[in-house]
PDB file of N, CA and C in Angstrom:
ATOM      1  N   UNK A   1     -34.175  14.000  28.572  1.00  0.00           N
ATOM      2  CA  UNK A   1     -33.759  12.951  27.651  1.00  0.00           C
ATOM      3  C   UNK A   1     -33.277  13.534  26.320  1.00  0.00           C
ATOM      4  N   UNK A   2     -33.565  14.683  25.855  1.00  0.00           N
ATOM      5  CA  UNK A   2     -33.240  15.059  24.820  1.00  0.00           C
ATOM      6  C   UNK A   2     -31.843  15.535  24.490  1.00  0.00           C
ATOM      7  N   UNK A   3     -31.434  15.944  26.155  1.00  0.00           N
ATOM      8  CA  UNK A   3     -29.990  16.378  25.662  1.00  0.00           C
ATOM      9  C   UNK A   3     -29.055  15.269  25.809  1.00  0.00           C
ATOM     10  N   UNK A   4     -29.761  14.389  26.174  1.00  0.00           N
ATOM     11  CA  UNK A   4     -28.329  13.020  26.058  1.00  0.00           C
ATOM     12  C   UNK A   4     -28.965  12.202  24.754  1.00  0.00           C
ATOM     13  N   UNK A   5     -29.960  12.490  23.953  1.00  0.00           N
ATOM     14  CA  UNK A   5     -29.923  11.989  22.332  1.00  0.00           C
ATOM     15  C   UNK A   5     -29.030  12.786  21.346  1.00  0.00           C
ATOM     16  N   UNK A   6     -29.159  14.580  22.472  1.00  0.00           N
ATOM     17  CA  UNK A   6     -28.269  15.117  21.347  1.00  0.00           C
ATOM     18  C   UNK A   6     -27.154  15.194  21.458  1.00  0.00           C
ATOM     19  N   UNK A   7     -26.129  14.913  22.983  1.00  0.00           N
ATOM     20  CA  UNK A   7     -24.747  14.417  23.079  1.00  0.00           C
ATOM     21  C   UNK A   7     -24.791  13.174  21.968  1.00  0.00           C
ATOM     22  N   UNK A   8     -25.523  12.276  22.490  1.00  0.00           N
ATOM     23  CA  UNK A   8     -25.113  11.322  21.465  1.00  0.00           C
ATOM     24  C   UNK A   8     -25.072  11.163  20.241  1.00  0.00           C
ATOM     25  N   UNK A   9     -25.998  12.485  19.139  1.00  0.00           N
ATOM     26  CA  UNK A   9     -25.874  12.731  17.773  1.00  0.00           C
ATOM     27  C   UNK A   9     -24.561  13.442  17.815  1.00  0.00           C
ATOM     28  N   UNK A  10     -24.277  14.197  18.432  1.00  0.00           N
ATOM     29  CA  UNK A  10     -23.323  14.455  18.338  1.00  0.00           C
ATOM     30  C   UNK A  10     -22.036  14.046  18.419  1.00  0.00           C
ATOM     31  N   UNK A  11     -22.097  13.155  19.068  1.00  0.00           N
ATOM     32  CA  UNK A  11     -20.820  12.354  19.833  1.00  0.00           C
ATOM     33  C   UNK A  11     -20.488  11.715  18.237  1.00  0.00           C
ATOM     34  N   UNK A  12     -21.811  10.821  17.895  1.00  0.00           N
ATOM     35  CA  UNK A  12     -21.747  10.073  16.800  1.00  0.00           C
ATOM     36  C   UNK A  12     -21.159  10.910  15.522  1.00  0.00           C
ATOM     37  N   UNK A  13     -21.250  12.078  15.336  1.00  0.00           N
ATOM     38  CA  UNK A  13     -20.899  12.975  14.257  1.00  0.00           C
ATOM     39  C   UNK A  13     -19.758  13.265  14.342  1.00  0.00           C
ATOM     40  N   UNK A  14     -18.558  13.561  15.913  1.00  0.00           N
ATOM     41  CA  UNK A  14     -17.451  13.235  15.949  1.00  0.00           C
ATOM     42  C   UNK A  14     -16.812  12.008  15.529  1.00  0.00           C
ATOM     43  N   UNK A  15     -17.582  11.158  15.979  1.00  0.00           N
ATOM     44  CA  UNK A  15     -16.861   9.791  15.668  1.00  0.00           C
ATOM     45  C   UNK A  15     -16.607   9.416  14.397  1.00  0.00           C
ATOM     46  N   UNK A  16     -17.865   9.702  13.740  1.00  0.00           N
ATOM     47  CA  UNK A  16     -17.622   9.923  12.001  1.00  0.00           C
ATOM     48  C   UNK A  16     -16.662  10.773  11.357  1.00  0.00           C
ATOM     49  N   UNK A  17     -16.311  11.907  11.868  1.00  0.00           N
ATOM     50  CA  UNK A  17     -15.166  12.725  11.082  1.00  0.00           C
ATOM     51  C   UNK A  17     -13.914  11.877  11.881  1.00  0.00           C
ATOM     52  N   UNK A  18     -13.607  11.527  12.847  1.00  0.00           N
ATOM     53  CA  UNK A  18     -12.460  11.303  13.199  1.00  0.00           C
ATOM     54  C   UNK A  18     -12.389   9.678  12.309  1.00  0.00           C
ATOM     55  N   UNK A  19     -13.327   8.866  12.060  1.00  0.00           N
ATOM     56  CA  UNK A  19     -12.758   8.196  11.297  1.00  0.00           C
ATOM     57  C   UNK A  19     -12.537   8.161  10.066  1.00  0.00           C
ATOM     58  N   UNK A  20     -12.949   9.459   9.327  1.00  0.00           N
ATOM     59  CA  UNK A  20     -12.763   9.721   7.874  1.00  0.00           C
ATOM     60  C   UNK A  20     -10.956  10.112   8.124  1.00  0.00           C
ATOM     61  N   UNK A  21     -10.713  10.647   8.947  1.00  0.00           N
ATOM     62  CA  UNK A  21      -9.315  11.152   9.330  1.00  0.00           C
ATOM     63  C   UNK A  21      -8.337   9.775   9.428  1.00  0.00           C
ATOM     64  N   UNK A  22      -8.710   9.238   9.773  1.00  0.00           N
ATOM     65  CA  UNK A  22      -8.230   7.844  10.172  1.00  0.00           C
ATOM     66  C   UNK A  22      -7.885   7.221   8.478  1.00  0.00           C
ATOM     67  N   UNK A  23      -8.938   7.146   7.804  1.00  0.00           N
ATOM     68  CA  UNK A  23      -8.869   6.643   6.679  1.00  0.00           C
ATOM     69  C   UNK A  23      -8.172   7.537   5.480  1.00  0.00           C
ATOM     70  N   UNK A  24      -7.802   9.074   6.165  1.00  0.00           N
ATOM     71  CA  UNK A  24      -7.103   9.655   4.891  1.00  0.00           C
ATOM     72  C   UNK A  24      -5.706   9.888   5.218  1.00  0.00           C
ATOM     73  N   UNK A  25      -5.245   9.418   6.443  1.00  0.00           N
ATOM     74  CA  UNK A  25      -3.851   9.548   7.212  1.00  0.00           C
ATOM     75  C   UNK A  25      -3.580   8.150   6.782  1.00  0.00           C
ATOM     76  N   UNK A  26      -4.550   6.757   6.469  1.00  0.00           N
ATOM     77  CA  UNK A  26      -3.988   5.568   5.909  1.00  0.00           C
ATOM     78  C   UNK A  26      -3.803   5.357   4.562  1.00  0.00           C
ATOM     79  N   UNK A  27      -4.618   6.210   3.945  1.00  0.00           N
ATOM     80  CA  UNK A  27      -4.401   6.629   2.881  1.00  0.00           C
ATOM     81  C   UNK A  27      -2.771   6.794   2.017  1.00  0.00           C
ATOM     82  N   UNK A  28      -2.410   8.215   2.927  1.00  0.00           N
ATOM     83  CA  UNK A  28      -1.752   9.421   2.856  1.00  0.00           C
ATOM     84  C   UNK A  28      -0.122   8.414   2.718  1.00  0.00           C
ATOM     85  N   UNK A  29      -0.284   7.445   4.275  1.00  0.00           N
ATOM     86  CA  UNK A  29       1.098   6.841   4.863  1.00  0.00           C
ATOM     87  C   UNK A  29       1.395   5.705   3.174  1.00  0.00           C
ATOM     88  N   UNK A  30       0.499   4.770   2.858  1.00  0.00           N
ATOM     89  CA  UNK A  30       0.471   4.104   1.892  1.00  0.00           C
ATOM     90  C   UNK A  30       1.013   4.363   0.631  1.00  0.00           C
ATOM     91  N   UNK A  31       0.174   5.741  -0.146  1.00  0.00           N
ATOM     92  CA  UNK A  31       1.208   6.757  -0.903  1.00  0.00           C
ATOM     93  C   UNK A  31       2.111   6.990  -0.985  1.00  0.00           C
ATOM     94  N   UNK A  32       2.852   7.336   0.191  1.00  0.00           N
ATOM     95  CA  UNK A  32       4.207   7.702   0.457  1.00  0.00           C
ATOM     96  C   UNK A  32       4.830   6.695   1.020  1.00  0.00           C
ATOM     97  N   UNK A  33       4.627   5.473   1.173  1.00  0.00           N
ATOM     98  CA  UNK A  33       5.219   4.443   1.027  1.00  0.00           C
ATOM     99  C   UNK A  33       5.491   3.950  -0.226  1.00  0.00           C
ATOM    100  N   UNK A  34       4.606   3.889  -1.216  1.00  0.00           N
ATOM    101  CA  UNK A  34       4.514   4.059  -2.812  1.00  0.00           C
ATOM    102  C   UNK A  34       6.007   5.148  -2.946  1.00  0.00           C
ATOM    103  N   UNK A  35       5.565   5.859  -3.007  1.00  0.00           N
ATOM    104  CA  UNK A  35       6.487   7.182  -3.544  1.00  0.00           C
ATOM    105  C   UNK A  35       7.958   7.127  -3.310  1.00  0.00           C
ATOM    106  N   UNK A  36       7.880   6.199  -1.540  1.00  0.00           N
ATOM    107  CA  UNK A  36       9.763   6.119  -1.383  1.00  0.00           C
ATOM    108  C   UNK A  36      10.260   5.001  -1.939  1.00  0.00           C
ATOM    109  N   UNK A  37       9.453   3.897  -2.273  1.00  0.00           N
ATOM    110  CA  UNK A  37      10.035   2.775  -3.065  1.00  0.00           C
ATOM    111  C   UNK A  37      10.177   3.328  -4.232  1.00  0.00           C
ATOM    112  N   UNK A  38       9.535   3.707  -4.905  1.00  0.00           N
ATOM    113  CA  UNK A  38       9.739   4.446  -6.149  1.00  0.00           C
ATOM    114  C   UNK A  38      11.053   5.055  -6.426  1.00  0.00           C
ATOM    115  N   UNK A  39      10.996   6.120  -5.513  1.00  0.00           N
ATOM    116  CA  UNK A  39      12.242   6.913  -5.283  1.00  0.00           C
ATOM    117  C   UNK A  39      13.434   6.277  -5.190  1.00  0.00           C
ATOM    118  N   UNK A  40      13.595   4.373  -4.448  1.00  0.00           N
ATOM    119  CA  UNK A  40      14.770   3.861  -4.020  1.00  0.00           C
ATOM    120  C   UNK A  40      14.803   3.276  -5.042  1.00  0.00           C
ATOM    121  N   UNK A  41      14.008   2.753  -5.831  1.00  0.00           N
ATOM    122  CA  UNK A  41      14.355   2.266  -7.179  1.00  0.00           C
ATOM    123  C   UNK A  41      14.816   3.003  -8.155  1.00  0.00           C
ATOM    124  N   UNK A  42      14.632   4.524  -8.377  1.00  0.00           N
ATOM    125  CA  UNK A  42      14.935   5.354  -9.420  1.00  0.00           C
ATOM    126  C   UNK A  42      16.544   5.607  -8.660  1.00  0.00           C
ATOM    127  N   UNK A  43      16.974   5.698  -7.557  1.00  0.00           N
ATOM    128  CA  UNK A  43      18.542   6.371  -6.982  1.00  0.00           C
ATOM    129  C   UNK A  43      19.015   4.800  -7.450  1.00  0.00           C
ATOM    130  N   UNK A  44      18.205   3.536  -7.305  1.00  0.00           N
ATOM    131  CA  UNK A  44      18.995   2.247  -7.504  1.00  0.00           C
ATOM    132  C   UNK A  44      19.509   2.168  -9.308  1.00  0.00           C
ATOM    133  N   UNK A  45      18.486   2.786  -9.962  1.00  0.00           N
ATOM    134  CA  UNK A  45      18.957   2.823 -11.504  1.00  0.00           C
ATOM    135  C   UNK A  45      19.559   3.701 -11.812  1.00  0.00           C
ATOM    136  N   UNK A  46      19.798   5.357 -11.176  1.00  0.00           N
ATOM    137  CA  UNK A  46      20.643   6.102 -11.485  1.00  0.00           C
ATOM    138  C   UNK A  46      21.930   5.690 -11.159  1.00  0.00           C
ATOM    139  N   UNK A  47      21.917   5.191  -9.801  1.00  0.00           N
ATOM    140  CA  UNK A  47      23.479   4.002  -9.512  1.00  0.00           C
ATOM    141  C   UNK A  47      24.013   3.653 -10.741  1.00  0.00           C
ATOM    142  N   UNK A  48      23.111   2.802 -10.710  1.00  0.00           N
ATOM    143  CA  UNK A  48      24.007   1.035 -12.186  1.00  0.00           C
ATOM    144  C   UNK A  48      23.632   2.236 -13.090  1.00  0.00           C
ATOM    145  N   UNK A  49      22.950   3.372 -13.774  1.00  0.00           N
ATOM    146  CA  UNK A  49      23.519   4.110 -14.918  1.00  0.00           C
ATOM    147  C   UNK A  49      24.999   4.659 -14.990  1.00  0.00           C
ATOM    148  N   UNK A  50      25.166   5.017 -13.843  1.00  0.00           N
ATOM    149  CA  UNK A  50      26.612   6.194 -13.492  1.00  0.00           C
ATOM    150  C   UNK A  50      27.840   4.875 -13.592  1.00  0.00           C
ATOM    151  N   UNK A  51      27.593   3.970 -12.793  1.00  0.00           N
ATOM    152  CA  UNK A  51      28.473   2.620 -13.162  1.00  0.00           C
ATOM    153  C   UNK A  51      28.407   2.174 -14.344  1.00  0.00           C
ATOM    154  N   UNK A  52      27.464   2.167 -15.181  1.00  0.00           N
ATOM    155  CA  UNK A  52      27.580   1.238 -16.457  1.00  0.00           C
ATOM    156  C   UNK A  52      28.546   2.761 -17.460  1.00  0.00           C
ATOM    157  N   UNK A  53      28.570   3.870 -17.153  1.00  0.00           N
ATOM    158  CA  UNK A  53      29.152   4.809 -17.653  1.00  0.00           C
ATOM    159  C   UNK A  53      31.022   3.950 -17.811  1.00  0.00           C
ATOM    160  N   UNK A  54      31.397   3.456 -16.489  1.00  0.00           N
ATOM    161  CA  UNK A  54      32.356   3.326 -16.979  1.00  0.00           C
ATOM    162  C   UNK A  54      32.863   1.428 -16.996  1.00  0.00           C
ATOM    163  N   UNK A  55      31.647   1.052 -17.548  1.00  0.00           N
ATOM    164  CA  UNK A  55      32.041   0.010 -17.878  1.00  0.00           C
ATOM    165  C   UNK A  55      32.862  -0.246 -19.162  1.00  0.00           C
ATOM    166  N   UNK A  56      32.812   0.602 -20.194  1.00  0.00           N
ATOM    167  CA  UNK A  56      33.642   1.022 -21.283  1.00  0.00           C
ATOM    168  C   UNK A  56      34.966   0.692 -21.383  1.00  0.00           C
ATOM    169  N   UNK A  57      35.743  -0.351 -22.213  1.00  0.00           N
ATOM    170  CA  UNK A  57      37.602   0.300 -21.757  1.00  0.00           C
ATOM    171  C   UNK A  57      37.651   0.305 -23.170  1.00  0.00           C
ATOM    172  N   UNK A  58      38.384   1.723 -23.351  1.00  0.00           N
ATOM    173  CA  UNK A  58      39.675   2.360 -24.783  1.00  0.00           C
ATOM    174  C   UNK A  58      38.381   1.576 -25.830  1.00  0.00           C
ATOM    175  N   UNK A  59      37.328   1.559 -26.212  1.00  0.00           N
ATOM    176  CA  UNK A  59      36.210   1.441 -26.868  1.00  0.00           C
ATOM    177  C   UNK A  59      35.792  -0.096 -26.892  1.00  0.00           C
ATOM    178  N   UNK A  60      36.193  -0.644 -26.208  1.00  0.00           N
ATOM    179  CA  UNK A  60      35.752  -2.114 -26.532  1.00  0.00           C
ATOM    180  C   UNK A  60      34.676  -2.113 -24.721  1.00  0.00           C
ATOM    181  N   UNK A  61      33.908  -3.015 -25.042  1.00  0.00           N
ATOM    182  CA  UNK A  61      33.445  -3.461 -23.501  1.00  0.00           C
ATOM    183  C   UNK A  61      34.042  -4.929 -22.768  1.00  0.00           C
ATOM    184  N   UNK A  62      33.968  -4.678 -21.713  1.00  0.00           N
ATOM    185  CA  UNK A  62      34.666  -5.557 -20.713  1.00  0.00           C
ATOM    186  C   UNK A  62      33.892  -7.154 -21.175  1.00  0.00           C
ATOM    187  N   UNK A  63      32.398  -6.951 -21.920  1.00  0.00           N
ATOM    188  CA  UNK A  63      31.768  -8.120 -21.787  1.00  0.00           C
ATOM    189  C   UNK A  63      32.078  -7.897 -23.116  1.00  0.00           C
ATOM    190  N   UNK A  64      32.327  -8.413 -24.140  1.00  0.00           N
ATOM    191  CA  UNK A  64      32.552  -8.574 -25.626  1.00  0.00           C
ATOM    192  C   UNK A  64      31.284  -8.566 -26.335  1.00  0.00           C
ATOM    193  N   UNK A  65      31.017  -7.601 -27.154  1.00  0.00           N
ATOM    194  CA  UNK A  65      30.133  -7.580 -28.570  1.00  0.00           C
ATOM    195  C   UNK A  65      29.147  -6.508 -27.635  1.00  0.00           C
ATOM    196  N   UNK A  66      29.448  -5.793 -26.124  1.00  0.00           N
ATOM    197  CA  UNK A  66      28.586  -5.090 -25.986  1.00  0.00           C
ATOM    198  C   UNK A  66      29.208  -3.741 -25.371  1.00  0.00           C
ATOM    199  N   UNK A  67      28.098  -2.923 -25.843  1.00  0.00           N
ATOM    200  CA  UNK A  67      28.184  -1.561 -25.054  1.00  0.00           C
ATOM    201  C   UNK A  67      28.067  -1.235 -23.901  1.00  0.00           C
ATOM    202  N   UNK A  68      28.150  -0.266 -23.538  1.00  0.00           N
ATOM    203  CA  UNK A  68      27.318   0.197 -21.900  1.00  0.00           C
ATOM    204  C   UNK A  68      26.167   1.478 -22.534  1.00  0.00           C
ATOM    205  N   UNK A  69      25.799   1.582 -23.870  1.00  0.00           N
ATOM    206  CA  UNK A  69      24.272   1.462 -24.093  1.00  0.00           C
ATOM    207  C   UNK A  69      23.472   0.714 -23.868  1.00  0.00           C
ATOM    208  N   UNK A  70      23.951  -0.074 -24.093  1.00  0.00           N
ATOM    209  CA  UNK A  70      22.886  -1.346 -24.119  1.00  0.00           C
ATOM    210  C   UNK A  70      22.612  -2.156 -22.652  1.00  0.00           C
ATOM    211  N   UNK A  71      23.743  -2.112 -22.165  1.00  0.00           N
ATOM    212  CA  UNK A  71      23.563  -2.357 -20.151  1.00  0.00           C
ATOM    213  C   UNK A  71      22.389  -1.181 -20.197  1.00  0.00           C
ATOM    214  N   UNK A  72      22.444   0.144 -20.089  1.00  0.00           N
ATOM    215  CA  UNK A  72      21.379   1.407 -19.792  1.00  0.00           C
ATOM    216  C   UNK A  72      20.116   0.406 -20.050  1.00  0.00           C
ATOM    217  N   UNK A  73      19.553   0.029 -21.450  1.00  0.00           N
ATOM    218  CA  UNK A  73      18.329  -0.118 -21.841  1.00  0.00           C
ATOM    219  C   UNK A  73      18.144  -1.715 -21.321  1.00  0.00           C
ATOM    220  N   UNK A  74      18.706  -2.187 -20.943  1.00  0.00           N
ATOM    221  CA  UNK A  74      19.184  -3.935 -20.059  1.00  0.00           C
ATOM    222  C   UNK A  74      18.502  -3.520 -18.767  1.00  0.00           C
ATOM    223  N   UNK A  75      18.791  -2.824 -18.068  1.00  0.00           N
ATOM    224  CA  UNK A  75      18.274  -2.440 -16.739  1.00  0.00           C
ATOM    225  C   UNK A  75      16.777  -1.752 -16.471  1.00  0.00           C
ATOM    226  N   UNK A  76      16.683  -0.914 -17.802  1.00  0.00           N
ATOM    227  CA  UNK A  76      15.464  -0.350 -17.612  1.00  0.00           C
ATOM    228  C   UNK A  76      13.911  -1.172 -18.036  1.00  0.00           C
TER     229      UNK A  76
END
């Protein structure tokens, strides 16, 4: 009887690390789900920066009384 209490401490001690694994791979995926939205939002504002570059014409702006400074700090 003793060696099937100690399969089963044992078994149980696998089962415990494999679900700490479980919980740092859900972890891990979540993060980096974090991280690529992040990322698609920062390529989405470097976009409309590089565009608002030439919203400019011969010094006046296309929308009257404004810059394309001020679009930059509008977006952010």
């Amino acid at each position: 009887m003793t060696s099937e209490s100690q399969r089963l401490q044992l078994a149980s001690v696998y089962k415990g690390e494999a679900d700490k694994i479980l919980q740092v791979k859900k972890a891990e995926a979540k993060y980096l789900g974090g991280v690529d939205v992040a990322r698609q939002r920062q390529a989405i504002t470097d976009g409309l920066r590089e565009y608002l570059k030439f919203l400019p014409y011969s010094g006046r702006s296309f929308i009257q009384g404004r810059n394309g400074s001020h679009y930059d700090h509008t977006i952010l």
